[in-house]
Every structure is written in structure tokens, then in C-alpha cells.
C-alpha atoms as a PDB file:
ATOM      1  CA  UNK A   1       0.000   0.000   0.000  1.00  0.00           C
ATOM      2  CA  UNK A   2       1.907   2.704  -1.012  1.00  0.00           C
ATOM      3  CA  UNK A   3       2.125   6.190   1.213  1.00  0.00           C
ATOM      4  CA  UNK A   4       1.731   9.725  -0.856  1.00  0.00           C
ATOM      5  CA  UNK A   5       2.555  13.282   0.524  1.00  0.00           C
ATOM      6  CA  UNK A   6      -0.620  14.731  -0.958  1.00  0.00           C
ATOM      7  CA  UNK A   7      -0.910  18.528  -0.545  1.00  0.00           C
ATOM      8  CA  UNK A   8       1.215  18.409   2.519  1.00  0.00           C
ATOM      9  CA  UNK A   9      -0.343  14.809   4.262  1.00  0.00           C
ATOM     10  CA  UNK A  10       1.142  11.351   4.490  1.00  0.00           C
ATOM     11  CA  UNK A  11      -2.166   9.385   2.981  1.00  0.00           C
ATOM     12  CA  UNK A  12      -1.766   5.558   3.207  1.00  0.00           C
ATOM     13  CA  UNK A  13      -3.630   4.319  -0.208  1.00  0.00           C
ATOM     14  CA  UNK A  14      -5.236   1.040  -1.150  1.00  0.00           C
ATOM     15  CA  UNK A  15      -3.801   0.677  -5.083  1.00  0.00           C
ATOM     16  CA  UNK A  16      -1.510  -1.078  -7.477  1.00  0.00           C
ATOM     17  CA  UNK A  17       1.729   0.701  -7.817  1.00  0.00           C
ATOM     18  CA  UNK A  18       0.663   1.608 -11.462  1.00  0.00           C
ATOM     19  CA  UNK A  19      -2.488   3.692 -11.053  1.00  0.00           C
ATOM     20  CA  UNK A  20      -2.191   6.666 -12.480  1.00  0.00           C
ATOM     21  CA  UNK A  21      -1.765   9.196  -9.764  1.00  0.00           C
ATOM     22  CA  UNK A  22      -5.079  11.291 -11.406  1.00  0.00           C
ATOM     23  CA  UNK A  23      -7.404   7.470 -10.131  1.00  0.00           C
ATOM     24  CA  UNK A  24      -5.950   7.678  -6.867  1.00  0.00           C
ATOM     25  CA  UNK A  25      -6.108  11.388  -6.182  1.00  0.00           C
ATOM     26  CA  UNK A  26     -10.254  11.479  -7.626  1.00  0.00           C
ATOM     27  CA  UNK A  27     -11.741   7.750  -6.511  1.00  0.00           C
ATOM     28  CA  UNK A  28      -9.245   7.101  -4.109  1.00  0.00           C
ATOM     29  CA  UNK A  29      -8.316   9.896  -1.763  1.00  0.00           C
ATOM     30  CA  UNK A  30     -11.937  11.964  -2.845  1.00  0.00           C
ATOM     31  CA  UNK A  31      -9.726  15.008  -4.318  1.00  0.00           C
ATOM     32  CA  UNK A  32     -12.065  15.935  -7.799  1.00  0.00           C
ATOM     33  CA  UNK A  33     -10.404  19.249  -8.277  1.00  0.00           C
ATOM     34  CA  UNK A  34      -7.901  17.405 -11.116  1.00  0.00           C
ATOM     35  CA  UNK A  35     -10.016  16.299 -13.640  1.00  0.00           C
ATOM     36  CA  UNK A  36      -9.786  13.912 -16.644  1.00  0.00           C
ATOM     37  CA  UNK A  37      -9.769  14.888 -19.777  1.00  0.00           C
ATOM     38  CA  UNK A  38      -8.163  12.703 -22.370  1.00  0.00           C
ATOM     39  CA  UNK A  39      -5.874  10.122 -20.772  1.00  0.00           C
ATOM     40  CA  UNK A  40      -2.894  10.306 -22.689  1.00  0.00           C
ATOM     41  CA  UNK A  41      -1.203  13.858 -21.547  1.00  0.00           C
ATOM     42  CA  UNK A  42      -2.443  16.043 -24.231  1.00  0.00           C
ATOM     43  CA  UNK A  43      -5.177  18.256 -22.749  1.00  0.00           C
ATOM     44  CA  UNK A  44      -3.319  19.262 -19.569  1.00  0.00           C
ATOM     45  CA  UNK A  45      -6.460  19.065 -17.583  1.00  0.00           C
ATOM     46  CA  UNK A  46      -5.349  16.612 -14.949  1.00  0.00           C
ATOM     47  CA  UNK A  47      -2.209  18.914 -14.693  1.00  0.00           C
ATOM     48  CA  UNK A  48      -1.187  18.482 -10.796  1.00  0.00           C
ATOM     49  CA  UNK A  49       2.709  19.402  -9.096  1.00  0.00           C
ATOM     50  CA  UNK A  50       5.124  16.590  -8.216  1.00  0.00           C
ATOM     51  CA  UNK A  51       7.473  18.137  -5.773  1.00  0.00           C
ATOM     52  CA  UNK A  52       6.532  21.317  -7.506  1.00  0.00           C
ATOM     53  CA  UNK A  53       6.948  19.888 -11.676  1.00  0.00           C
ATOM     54  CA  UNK A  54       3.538  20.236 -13.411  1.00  0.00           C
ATOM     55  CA  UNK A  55       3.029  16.496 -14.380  1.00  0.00           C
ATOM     56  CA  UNK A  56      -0.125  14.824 -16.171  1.00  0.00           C
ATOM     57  CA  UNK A  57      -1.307  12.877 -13.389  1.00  0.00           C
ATOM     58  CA  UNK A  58      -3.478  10.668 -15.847  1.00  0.00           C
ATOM     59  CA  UNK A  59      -0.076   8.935 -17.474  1.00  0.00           C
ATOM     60  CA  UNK A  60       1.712   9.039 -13.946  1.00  0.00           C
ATOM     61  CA  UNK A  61       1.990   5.934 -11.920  1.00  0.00           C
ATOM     62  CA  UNK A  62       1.438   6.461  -8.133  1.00  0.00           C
ATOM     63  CA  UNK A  63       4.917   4.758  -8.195  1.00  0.00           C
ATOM     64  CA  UNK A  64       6.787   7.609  -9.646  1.00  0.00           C
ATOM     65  CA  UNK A  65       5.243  10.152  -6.388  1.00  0.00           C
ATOM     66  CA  UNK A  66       7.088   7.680  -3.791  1.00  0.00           C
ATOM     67  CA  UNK A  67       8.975  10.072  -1.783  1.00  0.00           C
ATOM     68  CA  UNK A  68       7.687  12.736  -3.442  1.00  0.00           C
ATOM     69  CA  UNK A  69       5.214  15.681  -2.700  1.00  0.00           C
ATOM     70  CA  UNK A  70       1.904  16.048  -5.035  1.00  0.00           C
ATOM     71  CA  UNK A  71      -0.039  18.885  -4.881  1.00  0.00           C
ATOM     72  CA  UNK A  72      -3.336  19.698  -6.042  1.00  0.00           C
ATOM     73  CA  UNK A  73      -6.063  22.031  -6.729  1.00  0.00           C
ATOM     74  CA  UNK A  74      -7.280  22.191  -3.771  1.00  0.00           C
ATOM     75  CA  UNK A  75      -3.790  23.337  -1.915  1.00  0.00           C
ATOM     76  CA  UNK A  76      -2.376  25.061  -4.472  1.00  0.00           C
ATOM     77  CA  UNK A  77      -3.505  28.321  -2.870  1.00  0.00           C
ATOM     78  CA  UNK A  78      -1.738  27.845   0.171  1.00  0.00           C
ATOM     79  CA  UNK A  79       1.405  28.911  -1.673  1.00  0.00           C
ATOM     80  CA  UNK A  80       1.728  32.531  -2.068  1.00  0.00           C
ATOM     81  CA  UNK A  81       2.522  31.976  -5.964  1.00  0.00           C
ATOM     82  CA  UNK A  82      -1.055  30.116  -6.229  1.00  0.00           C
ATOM     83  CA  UNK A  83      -2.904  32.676  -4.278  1.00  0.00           C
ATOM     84  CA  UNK A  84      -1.360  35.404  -6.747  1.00  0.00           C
ATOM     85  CA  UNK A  85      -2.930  33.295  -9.460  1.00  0.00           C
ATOM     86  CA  UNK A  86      -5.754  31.923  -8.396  1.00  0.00           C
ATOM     87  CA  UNK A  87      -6.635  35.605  -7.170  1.00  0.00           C
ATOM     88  CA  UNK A  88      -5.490  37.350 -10.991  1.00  0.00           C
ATOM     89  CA  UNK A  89      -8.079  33.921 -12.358  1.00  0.00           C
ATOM     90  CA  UNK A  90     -11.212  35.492 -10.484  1.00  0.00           C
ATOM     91  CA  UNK A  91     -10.650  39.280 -11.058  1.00  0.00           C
ATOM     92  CA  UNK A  92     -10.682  39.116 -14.444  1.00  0.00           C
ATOM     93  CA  UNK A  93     -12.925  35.651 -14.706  1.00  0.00           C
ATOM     94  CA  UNK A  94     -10.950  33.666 -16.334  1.00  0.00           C
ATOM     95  CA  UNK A  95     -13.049  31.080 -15.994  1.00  0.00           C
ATOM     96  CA  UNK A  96     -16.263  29.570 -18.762  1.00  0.00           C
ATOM     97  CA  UNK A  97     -17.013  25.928 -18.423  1.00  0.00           C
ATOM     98  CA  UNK A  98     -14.245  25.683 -16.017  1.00  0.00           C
ATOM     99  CA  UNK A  99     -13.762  22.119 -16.756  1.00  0.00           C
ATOM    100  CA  UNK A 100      -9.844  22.639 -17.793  1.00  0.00           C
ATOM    101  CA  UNK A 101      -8.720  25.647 -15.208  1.00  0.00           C
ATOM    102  CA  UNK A 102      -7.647  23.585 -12.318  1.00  0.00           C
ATOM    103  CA  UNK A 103      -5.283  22.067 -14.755  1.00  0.00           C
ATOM    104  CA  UNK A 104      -4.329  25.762 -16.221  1.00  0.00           C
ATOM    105  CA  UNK A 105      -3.724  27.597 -12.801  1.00  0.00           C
ATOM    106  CA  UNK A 106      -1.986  24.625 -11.769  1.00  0.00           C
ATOM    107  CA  UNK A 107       0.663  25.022 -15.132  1.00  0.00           C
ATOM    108  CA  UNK A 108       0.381  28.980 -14.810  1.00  0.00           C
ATOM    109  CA  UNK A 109       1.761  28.370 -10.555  1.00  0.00           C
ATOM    110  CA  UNK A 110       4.677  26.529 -11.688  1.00  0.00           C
ATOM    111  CA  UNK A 111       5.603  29.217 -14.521  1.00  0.00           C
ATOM    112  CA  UNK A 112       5.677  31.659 -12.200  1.00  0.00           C
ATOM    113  CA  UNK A 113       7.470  30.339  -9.574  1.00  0.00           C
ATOM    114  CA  UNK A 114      10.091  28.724 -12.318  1.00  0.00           C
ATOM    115  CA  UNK A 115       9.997  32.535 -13.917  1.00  0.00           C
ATOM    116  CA  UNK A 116       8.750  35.537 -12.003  1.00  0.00           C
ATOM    117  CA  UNK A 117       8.367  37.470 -14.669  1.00  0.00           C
ATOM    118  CA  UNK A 118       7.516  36.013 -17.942  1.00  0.00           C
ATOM    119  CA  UNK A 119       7.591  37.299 -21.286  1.00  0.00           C
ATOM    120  CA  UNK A 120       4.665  36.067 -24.186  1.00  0.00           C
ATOM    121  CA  UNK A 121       7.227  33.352 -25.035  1.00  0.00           C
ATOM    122  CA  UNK A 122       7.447  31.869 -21.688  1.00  0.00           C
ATOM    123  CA  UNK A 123       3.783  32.003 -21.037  1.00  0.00           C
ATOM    124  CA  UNK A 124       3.117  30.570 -25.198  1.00  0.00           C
ATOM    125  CA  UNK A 125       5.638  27.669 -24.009  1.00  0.00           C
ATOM    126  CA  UNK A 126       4.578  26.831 -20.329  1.00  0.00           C
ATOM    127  CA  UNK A 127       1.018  26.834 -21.094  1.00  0.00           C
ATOM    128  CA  UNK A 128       0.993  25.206 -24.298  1.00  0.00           C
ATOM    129  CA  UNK A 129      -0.225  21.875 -23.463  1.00  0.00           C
ATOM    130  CA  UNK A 130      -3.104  22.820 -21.527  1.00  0.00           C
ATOM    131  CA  UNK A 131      -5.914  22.705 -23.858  1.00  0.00           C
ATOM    132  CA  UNK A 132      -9.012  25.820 -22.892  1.00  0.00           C
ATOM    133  CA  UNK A 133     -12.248  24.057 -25.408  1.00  0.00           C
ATOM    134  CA  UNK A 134     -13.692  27.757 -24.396  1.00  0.00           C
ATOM    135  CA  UNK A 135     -10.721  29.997 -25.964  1.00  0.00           C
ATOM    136  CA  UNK A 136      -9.989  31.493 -22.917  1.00  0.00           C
ATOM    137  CA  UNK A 137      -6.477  31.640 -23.425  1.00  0.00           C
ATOM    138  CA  UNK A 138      -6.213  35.423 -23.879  1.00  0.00           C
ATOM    139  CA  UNK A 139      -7.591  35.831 -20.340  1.00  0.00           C
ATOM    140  CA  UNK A 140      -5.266  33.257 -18.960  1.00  0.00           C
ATOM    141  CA  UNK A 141      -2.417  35.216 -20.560  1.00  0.00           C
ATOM    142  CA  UNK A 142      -3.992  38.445 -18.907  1.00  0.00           C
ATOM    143  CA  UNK A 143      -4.532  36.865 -15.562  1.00  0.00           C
ATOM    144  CA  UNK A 144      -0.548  35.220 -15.622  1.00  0.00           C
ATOM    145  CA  UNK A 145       1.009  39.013 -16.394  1.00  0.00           C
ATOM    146  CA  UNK A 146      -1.334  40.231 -13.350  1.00  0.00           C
ATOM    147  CA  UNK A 147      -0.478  37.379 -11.110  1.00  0.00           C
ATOM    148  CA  UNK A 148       3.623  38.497 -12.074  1.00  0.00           C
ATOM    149  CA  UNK A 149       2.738  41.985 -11.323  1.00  0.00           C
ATOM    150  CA  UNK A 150       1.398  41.085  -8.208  1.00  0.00           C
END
């Protein structure tokens, strides 16, 4: 049974060693902020940190978090970085559906922290594999350069 540091807690969990870490967070340890959206790491909506990396959580084995710290959604405003975003997401309302944006703040925390300040470029290449169905991807630009400012 293997033991994951999820969003700061040691959680003991009843699967193989080759769930993906998305099944375990979701049916497993209840977490439903990542959610599924294609299953082979292309849409970027079960985006989640592994010891602060965004990974795709639906092609990552629990296996690969061993000793490692995964956070989610639902922690990811406990950091000052994902407060800055997650605050920049709801002034401007960022949001439509909402189905891909945990996924999207998630990528947009760990561009910040990895760059403070990011140009068009860095935001074009950090953000490119999360997928917006909506087209919000000119707010998401807007709320990253407000979260930097921040």
C-alpha cells in the first residue's frame, strides 16, 4: 500500500503501484479538483505538481510520487505563488465551463514560480499543453502578467 505526501499529508492508499496518480487522487483519496480529460497527456487538464513539476497525473503511476510531494487544486492556494494566481483567475474571470482551469492555474503556478516574470514566449511555451475548449487563453495570458505583477 503505497504512502503519498498529498498537498502536505502522508495518505496511506489502497492501489496497485501503477495507477495513475489522477485514479488515486479522484476515486481514491476523494480530491475531484484534477479532472480527466483525455488520458494520454495532451489536454493538460489533470495537470497536478510533483514536488513542484507540473506532471499529467493521468499517465503518472502512483509509483513515480514515492517520496515525493503532489499537490493539487485544492492546496495550491496555500502557496503565495497560487494565491497570486488563483486571485489574478477570479478578477478578471478567467473562468467559462471551467472544466480545464484547475489544470491551467496549476501550469500557470509553476511558470511563475520557475519565472517571475515572464515574457509572451514563456507564457506561449509553459502553457501550451493545456488545452481551454472555451478559448480562454487570452484571459489566462492576462490573468498570468497580473499574477507576475502582483
Amino acid at each position: 500500500m503505497p504512502t503519498l505526501n498529498i498537498n502536505g499529508t502522508d495518505t496511506a492508499l489502497d492501489v496497485p503501484d501503477d495507477m495513475p496518480i489522477l485514479w488515486a487522487l479522484r476515486d481514491v483519496a476523494g480530491l475531484t479538483g484534477t479532472k480527466f480529460g483525455c488520458g494520454v497527456a495532451l489536454c493538460g487538464a489533470c495537470t497536478v505538481h510533483l514536488d513542484g513539476q507540473p506532471i499529467r497525473s493521468c499517465v503518472t503511476p502512483v509509483s513515480a510520487a514515492a517520496g515525493k510531494k503532489i499537490v493539487t487544486i485544492e492546496a495550491v492556494g496555500q502557496d503565495s505563488v497560487g494565491a497570486k494566481v488563483q486571485d489574478a483567475w477570479r478578477q478578471i474571470d478567467v473562468v467559462q465551463c471551467g472544466y480545464c482551469q484547475s489544470g491551467q492555474i496549476m501550469a500557470a503556478t509553476a511558470l511563475l514560480r520557475a519565472t517571475p516574470k515572464p515574457s509572451d514566449a514563456d507564457i506561449d511555451n509553459a502553457m501550451a499543453g493545456n488545452i481551454c475548449r472555451c478559448g480562454t487563453y487570452g484571459r489566462i495570458r492576462a490573468a498570468i502578467k497580473i499574477a507576475a505583477a502582483k
